[in-house]
N, C-alpha and C. Protein backbone atom coordinates (compact mmCIF):
# COMPACT_ATOMS: atom_id res chain seq x y z
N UNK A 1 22.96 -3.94 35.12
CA UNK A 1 22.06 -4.52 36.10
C UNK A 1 22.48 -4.18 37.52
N UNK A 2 23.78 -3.95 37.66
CA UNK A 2 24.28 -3.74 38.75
C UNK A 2 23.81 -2.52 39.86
N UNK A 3 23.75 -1.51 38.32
CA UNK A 3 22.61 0.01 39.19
C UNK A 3 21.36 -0.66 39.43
N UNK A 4 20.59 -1.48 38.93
CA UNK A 4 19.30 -1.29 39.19
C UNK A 4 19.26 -2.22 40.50
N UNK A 5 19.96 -2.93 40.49
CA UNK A 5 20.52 -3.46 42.28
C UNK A 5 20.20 -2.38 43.44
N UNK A 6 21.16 -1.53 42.83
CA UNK A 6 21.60 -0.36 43.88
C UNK A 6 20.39 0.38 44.19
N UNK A 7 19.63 0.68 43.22
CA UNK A 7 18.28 1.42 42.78
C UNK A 7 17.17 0.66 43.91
N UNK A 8 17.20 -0.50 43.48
CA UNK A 8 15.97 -0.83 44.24
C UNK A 8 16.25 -0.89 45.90
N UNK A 9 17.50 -1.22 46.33
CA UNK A 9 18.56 -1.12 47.58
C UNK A 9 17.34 0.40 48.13
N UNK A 10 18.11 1.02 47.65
CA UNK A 10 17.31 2.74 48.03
C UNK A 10 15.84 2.89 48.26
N UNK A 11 15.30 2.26 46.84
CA UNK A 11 13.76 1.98 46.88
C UNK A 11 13.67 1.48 48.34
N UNK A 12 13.87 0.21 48.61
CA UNK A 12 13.50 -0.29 49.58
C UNK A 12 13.77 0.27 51.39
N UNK A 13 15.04 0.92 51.00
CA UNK A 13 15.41 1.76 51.82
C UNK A 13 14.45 2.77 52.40
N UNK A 14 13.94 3.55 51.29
CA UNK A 14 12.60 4.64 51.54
C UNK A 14 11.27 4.08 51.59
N UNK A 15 11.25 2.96 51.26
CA UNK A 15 9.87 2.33 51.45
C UNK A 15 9.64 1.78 53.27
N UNK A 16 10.53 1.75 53.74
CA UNK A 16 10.64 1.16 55.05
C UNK A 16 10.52 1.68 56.05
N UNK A 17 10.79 3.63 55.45
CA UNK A 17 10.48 4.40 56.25
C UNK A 17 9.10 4.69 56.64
N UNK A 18 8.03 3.82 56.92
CA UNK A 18 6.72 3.81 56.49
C UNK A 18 6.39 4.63 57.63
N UNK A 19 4.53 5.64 57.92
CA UNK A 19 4.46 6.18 59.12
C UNK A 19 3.00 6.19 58.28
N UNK A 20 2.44 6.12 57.72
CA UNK A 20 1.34 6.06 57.29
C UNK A 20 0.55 4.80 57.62
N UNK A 21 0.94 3.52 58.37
CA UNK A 21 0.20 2.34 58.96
C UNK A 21 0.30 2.15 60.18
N UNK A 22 1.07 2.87 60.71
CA UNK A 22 1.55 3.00 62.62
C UNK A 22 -0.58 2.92 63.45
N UNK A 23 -1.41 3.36 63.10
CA UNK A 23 -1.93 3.62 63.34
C UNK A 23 -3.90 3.10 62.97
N UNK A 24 -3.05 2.31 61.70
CA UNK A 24 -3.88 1.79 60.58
C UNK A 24 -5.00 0.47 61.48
N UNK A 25 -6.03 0.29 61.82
CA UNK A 25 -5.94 -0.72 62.35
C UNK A 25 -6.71 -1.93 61.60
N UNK A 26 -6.99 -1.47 59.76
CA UNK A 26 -7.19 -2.37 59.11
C UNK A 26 -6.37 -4.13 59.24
N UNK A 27 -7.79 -5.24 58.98
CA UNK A 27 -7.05 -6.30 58.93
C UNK A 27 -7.14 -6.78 57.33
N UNK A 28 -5.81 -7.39 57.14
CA UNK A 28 -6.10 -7.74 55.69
C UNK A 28 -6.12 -9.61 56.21
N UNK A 29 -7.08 -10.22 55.01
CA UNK A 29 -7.22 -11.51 55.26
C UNK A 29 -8.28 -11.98 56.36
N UNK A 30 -8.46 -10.69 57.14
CA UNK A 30 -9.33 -10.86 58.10
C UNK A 30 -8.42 -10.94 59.35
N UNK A 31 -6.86 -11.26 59.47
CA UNK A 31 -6.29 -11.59 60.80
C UNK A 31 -5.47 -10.75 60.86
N UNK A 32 -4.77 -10.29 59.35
CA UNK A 32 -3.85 -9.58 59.69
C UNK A 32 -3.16 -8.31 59.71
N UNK A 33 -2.70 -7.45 60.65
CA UNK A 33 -2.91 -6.24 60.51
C UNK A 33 -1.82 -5.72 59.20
N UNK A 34 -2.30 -4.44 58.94
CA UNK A 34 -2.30 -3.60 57.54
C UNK A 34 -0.26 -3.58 57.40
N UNK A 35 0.11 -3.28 58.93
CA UNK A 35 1.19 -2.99 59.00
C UNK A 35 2.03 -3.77 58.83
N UNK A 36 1.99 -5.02 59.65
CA UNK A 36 2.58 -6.36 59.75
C UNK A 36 2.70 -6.83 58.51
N UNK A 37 1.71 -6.49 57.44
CA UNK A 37 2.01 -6.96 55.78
C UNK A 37 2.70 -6.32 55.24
N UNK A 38 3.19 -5.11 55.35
CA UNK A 38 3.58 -4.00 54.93
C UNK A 38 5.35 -4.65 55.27
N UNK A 39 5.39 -5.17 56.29
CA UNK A 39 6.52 -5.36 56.59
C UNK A 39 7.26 -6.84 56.07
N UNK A 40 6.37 -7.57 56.38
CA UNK A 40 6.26 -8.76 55.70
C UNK A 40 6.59 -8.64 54.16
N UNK A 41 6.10 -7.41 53.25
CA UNK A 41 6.17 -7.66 51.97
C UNK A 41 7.84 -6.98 51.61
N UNK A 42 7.89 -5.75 52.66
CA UNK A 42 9.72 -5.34 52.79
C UNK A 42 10.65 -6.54 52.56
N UNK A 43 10.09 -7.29 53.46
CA UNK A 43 11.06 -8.34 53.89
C UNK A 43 11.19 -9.16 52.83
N UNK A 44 10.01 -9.71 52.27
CA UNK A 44 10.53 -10.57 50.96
C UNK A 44 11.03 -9.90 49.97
N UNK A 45 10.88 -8.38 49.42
CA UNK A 45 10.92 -7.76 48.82
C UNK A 45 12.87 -7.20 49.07
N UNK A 46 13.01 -7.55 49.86
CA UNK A 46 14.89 -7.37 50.56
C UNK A 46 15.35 -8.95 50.02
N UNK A 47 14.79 -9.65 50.43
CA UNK A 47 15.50 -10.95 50.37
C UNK A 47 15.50 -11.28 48.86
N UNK A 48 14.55 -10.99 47.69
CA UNK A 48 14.88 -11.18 46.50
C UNK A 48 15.62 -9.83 46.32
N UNK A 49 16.13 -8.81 46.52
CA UNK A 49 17.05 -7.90 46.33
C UNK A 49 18.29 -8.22 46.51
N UNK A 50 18.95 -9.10 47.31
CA UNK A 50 19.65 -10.05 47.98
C UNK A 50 20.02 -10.69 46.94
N UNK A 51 19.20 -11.28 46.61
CA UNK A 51 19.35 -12.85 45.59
C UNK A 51 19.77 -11.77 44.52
N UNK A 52 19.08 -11.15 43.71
CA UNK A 52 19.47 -10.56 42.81
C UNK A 52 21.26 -9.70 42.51
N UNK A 53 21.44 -9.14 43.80
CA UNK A 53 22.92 -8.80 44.14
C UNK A 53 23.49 -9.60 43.96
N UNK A 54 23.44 -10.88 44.55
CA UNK A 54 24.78 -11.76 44.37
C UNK A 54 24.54 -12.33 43.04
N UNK A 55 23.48 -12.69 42.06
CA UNK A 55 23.43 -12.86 40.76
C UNK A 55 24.61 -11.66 39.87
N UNK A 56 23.96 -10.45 40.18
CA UNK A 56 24.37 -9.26 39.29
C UNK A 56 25.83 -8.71 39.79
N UNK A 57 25.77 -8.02 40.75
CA UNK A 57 26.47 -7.41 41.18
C UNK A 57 27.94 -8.07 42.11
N UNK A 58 28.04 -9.29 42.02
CA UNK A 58 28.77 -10.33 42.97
C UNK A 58 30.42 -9.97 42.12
N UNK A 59 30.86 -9.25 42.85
CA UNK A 59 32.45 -8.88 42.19
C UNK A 59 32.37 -10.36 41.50
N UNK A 60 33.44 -9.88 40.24
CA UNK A 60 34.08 -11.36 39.55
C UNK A 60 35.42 -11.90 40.23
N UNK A 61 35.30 -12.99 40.45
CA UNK A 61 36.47 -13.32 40.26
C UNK A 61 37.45 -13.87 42.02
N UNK A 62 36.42 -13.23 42.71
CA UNK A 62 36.86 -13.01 44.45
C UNK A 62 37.57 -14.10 44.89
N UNK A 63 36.52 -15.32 44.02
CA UNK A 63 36.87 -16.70 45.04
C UNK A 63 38.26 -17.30 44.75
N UNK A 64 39.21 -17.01 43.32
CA UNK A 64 40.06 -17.30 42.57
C UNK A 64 41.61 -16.37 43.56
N UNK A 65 40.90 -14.86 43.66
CA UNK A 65 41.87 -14.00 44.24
C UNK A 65 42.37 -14.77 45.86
N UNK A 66 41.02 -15.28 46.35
CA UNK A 66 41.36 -15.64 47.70
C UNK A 66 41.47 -16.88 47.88
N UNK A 67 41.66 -17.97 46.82
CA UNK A 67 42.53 -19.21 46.66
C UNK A 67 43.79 -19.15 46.86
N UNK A 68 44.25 -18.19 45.55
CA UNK A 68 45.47 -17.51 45.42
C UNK A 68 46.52 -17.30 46.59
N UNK A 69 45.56 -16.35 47.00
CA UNK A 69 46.40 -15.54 48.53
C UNK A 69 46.48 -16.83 49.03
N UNK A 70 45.69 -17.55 49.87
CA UNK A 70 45.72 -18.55 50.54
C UNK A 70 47.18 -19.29 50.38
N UNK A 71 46.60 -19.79 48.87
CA UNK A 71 48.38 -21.12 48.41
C UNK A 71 49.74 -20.30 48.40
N UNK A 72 49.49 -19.17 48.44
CA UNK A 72 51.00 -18.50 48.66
C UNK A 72 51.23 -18.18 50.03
N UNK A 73 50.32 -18.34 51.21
CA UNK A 73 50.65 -18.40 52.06
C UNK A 73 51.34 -19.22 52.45
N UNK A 74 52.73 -19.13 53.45
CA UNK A 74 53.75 -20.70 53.58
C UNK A 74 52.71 -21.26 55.13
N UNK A 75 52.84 -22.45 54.69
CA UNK A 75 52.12 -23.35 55.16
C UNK A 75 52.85 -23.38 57.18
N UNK A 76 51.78 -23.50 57.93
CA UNK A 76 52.55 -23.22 59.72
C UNK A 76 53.02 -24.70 59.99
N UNK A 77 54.07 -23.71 60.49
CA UNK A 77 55.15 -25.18 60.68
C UNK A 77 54.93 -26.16 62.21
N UNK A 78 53.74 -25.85 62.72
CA UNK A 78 53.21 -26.80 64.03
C UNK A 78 53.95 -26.42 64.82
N UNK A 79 54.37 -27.83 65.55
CA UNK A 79 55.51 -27.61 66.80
C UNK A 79 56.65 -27.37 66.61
N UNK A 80 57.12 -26.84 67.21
CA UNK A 80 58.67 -26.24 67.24
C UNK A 80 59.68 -27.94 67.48
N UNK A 81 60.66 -27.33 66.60
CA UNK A 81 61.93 -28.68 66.68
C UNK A 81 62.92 -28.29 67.37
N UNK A 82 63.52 -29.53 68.10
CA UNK A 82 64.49 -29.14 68.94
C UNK A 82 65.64 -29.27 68.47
């Protein structure tokens, strides 16, 4: 699942390169222009790509490694003693 993450990453990547609505001055809905949806649909279309990454692709294990490190760090000793 992890490629098809990556896969759609790209998809969306080349889909964004859009130049075919720059110019478009269709409204969809009646208000809104052709382009502005176009972008609008990127955008949700990124943000469940998003969601899906950290489902699939979310290294294992990260939050355990960087507990770890943490508690073996020696704890700061504040103010200095005289």
């Amino acid at each position: 699942m992890r490629y098809v993450v990556w896969g759609i990453i790209v998809l969306l990547i080349i889909a964004h390169q859009d130049i075919w609505y720059w110019d478009d001055p269709t409204l969809v809905f009646g208000f809104m222009p052709i382009g502005l949806l176009y972008h609008a649909t990127i955008s949700v279309l990124a943000a469940s790509t998003w969601f899906l990454a950290t489902i699939f692709a979310w290294p294992q294990g990260i939050e355990e490694d960087t507990m770890a490190a943490i508690a073996d760090e020696p704890a700061p000793s504040g103010e200095a003693s005289e």
